[in-house]
C-alpha atoms as a PDB file:
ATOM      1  CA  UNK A   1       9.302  16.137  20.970  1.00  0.00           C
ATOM      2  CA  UNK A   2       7.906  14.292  23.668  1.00  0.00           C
ATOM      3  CA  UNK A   3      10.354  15.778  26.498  1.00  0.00           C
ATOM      4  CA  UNK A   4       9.147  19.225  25.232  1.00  0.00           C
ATOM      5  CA  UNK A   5       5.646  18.703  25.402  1.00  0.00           C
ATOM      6  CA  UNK A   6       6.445  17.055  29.157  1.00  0.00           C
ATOM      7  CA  UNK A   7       8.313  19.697  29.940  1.00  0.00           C
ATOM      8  CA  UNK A   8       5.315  21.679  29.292  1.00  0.00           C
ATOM      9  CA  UNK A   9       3.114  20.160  31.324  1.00  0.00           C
ATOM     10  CA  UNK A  10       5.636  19.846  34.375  1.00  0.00           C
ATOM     11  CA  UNK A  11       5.597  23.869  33.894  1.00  0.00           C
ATOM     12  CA  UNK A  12       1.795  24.147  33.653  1.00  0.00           C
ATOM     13  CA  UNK A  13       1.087  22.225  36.804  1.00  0.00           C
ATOM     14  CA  UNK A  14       4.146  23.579  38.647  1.00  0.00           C
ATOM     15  CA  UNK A  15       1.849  26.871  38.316  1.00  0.00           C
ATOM     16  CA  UNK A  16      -0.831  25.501  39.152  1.00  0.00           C
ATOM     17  CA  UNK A  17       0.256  24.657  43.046  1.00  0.00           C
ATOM     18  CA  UNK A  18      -1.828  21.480  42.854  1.00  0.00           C
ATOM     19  CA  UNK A  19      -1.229  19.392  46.250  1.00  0.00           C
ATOM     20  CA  UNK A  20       1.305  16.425  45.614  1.00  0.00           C
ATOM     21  CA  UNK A  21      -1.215  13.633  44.742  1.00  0.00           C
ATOM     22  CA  UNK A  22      -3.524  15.345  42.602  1.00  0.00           C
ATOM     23  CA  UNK A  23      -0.291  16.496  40.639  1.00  0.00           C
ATOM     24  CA  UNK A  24       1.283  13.142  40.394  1.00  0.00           C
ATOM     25  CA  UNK A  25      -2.123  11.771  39.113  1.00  0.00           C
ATOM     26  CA  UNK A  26      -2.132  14.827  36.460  1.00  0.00           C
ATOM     27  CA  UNK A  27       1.771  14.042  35.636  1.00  0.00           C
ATOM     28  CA  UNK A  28       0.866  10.290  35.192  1.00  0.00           C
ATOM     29  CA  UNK A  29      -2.406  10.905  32.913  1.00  0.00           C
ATOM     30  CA  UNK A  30      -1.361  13.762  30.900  1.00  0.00           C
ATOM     31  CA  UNK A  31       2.508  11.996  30.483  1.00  0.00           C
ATOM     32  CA  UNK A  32       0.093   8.875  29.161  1.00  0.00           C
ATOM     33  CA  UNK A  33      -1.670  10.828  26.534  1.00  0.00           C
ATOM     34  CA  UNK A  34       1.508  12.010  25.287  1.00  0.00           C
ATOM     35  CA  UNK A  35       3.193   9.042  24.605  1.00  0.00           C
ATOM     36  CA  UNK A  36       0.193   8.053  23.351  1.00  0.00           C
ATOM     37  CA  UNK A  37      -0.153  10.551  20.623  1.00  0.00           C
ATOM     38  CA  UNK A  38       3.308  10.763  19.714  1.00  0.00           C
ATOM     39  CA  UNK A  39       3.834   7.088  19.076  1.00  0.00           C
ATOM     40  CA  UNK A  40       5.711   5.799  16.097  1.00  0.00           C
ATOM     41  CA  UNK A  41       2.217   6.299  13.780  1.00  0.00           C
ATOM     42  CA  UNK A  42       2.497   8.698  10.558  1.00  0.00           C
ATOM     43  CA  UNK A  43      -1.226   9.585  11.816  1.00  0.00           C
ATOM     44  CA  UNK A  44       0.426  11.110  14.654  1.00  0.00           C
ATOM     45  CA  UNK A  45       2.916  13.377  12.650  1.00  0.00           C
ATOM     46  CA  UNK A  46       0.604  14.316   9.463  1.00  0.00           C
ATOM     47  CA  UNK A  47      -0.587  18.083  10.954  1.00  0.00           C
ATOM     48  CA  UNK A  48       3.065  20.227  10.732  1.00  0.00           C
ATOM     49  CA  UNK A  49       3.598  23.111   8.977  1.00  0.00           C
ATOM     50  CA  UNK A  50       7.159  25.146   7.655  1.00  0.00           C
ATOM     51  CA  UNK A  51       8.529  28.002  10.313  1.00  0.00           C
ATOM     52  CA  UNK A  52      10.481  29.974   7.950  1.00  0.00           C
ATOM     53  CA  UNK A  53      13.553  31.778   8.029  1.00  0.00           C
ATOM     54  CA  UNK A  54      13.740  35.764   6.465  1.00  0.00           C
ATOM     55  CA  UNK A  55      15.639  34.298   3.925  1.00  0.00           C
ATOM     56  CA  UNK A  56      12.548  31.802   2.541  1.00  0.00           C
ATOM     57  CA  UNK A  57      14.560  28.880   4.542  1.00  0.00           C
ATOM     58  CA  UNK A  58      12.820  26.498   6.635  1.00  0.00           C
ATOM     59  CA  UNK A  59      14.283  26.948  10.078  1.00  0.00           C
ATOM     60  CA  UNK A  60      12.221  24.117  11.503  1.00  0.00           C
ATOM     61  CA  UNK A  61       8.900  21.988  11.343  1.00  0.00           C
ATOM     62  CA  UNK A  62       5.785  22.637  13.583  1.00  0.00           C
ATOM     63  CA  UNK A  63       4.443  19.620  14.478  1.00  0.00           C
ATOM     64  CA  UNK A  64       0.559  20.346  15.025  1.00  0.00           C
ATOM     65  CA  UNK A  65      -1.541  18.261  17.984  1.00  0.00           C
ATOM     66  CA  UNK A  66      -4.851  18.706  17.977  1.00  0.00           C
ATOM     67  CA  UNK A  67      -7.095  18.403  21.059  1.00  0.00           C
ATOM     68  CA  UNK A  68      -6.822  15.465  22.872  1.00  0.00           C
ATOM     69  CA  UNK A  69      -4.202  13.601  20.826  1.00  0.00           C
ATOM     70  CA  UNK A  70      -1.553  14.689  23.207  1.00  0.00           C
ATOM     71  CA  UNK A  71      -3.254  17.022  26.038  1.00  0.00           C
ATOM     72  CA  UNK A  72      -6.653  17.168  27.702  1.00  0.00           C
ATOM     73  CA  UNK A  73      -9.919  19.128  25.241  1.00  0.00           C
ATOM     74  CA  UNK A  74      -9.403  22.304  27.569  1.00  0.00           C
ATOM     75  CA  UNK A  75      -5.546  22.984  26.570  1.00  0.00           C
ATOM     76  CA  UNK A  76      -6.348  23.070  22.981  1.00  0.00           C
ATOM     77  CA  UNK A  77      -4.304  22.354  19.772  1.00  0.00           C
ATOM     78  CA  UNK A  78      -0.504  21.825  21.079  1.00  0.00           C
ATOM     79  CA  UNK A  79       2.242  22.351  18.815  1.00  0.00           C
ATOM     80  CA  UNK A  80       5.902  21.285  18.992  1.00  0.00           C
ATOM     81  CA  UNK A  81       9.017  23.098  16.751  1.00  0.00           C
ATOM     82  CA  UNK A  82      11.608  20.617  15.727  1.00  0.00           C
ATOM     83  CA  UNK A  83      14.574  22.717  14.448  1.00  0.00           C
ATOM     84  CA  UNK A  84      15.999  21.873  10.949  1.00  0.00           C
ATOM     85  CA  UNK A  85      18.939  20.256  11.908  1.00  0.00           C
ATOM     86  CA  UNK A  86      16.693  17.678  13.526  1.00  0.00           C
ATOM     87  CA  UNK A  87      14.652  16.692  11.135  1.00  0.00           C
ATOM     88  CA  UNK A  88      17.261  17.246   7.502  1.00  0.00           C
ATOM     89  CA  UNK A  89      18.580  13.921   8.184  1.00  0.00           C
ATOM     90  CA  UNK A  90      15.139  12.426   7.465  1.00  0.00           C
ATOM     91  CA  UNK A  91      14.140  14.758   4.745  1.00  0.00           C
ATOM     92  CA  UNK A  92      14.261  13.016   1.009  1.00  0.00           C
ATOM     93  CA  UNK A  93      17.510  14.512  -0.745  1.00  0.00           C
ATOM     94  CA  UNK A  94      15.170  16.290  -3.236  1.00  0.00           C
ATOM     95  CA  UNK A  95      14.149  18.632  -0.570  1.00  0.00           C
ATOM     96  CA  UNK A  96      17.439  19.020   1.726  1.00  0.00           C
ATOM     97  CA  UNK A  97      18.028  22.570   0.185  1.00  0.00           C
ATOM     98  CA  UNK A  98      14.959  24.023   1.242  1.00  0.00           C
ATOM     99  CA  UNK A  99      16.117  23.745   4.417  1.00  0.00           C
ATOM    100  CA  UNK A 100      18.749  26.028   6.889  1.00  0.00           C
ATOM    101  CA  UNK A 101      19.352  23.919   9.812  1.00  0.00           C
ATOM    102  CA  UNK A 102      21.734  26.411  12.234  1.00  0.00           C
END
């Protein structure tokens, strides 16, 4: 989850074309509020929603960030999709078949 939302940001200042210090500084702060807000805290994980499959199936989990949990005010809720297979191993057993993971 984290690397994605990284990733992200790497991609949105590599647009950007900020000059070299002003985009390490950027790197540093925004890779700081995202390890923040993704730390080991069910606060941090309690916004996610089903993405569903055509068949009813959940196909994954979207974790929801709103702003400033894990990115600055201006880029707004961020969300992350954590495929099935990820997350069945966690799910309690009761609920393992509402899942499709693949």
């Amino acid at each position: 989850m984290r690397a994605q939302l990284k990733a992200r940001v790497q991609r949105d200042l590599d647009d950007d074309h900020l000059e070299s210090d002003v985009y390490a500084e950027q790197l540093q702060m925004r890779g700081g509020m995202i390890d923040e807000g993704t730390a080991p805290k069910p606060a941090h994980f309690a916004r996610f929603e089903p993405v569903m499959n055509a068949d009813g199936s959940i196909r994954a989990l979207r974790f929801v960030f709103p702003p400033y949990q894990v990115a600055p005010y201006v880029e707004g809720t961020q969300t992350v999709d954590v495929p099935a297979k990820i997350v069945l191993p966690l799910v309690a057993p009761a609920y393992r078949p509402l899942f499709r993971a693949g």
